[in-house]
C-alpha atoms as a PDB file:
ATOM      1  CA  UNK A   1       4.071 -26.193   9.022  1.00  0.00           C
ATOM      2  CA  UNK A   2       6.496 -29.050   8.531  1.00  0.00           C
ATOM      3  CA  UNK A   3       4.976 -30.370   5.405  1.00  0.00           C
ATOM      4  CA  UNK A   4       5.928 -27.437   3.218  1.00  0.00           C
ATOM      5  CA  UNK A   5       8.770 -28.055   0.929  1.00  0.00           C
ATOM      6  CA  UNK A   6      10.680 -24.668   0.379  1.00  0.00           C
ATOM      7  CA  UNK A   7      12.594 -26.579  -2.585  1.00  0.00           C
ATOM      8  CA  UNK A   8       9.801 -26.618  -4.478  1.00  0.00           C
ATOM      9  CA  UNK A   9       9.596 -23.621  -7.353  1.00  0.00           C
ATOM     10  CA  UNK A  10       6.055 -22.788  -7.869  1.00  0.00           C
ATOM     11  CA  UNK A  11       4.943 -20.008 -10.107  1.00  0.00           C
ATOM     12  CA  UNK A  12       2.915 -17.860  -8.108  1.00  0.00           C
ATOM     13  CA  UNK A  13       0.090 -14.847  -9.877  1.00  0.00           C
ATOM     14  CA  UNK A  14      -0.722 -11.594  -7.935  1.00  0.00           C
ATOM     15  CA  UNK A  15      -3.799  -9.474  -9.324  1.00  0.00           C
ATOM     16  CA  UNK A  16      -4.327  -6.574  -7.792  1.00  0.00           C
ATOM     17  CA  UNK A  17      -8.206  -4.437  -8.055  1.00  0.00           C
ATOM     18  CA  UNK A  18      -9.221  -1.548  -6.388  1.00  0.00           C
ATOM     19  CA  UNK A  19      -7.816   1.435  -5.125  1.00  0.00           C
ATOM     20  CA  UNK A  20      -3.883   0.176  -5.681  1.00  0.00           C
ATOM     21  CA  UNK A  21      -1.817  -1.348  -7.908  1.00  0.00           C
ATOM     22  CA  UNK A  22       0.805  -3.996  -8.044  1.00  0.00           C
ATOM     23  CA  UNK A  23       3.825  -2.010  -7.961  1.00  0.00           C
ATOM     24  CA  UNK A  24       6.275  -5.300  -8.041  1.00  0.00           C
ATOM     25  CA  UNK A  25       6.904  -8.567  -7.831  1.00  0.00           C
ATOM     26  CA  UNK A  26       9.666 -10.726  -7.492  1.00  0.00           C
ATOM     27  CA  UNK A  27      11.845 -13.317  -5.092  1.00  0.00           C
ATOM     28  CA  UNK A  28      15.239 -13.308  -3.733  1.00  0.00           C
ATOM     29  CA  UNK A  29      16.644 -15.203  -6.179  1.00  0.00           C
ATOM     30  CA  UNK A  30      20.184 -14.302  -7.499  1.00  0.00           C
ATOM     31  CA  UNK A  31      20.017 -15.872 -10.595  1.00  0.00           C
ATOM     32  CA  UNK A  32      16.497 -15.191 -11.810  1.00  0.00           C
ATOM     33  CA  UNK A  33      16.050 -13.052 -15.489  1.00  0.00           C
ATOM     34  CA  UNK A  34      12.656 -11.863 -14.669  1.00  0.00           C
ATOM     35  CA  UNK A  35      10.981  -8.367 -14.679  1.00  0.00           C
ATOM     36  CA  UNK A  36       9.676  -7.383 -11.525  1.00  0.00           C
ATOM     37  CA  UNK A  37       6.937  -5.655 -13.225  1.00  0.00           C
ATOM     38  CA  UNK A  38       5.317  -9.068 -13.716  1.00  0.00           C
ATOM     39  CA  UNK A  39       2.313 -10.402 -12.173  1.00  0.00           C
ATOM     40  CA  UNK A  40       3.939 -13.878 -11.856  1.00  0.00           C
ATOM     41  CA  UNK A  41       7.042 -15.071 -10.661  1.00  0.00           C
ATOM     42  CA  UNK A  42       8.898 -18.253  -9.573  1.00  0.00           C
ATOM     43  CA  UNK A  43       9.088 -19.096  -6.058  1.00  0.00           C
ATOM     44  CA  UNK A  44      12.923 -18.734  -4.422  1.00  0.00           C
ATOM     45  CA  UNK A  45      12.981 -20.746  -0.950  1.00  0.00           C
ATOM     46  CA  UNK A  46       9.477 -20.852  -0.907  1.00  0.00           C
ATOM     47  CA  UNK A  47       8.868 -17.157  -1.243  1.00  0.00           C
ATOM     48  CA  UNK A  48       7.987 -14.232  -3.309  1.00  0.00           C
ATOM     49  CA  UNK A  49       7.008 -10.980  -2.091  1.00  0.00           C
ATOM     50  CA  UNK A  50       4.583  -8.635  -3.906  1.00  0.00           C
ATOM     51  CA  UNK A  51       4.632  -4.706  -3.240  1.00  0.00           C
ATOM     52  CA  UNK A  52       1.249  -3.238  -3.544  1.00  0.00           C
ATOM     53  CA  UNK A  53       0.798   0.935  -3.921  1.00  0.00           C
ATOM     54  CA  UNK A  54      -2.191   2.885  -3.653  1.00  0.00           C
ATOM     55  CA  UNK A  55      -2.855   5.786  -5.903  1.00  0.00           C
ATOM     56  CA  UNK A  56      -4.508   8.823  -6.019  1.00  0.00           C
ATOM     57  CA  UNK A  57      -8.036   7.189  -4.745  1.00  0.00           C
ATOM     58  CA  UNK A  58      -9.346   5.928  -1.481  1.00  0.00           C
ATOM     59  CA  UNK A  59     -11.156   2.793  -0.741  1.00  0.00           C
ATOM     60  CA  UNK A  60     -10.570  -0.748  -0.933  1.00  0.00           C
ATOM     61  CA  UNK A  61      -7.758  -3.096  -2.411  1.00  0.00           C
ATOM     62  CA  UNK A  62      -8.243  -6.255  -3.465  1.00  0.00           C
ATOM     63  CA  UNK A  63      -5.049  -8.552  -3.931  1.00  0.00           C
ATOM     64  CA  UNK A  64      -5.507 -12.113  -4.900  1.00  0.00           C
ATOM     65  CA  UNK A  65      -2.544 -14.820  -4.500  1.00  0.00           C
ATOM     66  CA  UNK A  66      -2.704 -17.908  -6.954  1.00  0.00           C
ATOM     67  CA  UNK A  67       0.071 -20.678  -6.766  1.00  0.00           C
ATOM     68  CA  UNK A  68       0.180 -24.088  -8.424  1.00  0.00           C
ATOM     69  CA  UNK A  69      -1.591 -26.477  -6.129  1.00  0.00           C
ATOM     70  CA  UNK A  70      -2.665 -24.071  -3.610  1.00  0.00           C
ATOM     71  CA  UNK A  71      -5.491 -22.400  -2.617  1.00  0.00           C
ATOM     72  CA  UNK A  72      -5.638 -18.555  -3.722  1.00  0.00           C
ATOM     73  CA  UNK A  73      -6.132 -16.250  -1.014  1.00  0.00           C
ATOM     74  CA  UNK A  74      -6.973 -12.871  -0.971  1.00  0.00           C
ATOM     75  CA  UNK A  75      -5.677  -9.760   1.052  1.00  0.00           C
ATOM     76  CA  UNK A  76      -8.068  -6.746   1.168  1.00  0.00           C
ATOM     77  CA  UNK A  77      -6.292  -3.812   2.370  1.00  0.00           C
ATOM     78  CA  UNK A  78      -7.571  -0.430   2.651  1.00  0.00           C
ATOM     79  CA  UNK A  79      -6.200   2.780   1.085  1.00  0.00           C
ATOM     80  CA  UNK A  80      -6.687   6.085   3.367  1.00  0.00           C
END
């Protein structure tokens, strides 16, 4: 999409339900102080990138993506 502005730093939220966990979350920013164990992080070039795990239990995973001005989305994986 040409309208997106990758310069922009947004902070973006990942919850995770179900059947896995958020295991972390973070950009490629070289300069960033943040924990990767965070459920929000600042966007680096327009990006972040979340790492979800399952467990010990099978079913369904539920992870939602909020970012300032967006709409959230969310993923539903499945854990085998």
């Amino acid at each position: 999409d040409k309208n997106i502005n990758l310069s922009v730093q947004k902070k973006v939220t990942v919850t995770v339900e179900g059947a896995g966990m958020l295991a972390g979350l973070g950009s490629a920013n070289p300069s960033s102080e943040g924990n990767y164990f965070d459920s929000t992080w600042d966007t680096y070039d327009g990006q972040v990138l979340a790492v979800v795990r399952t467990g010990t239990k099978k079913g369904t995973i539920k992870v939602r993506i909020e970012a300032e001005d967006c709409v959230p989305k969310v993923v539903t994986l499945q854990a085998f």
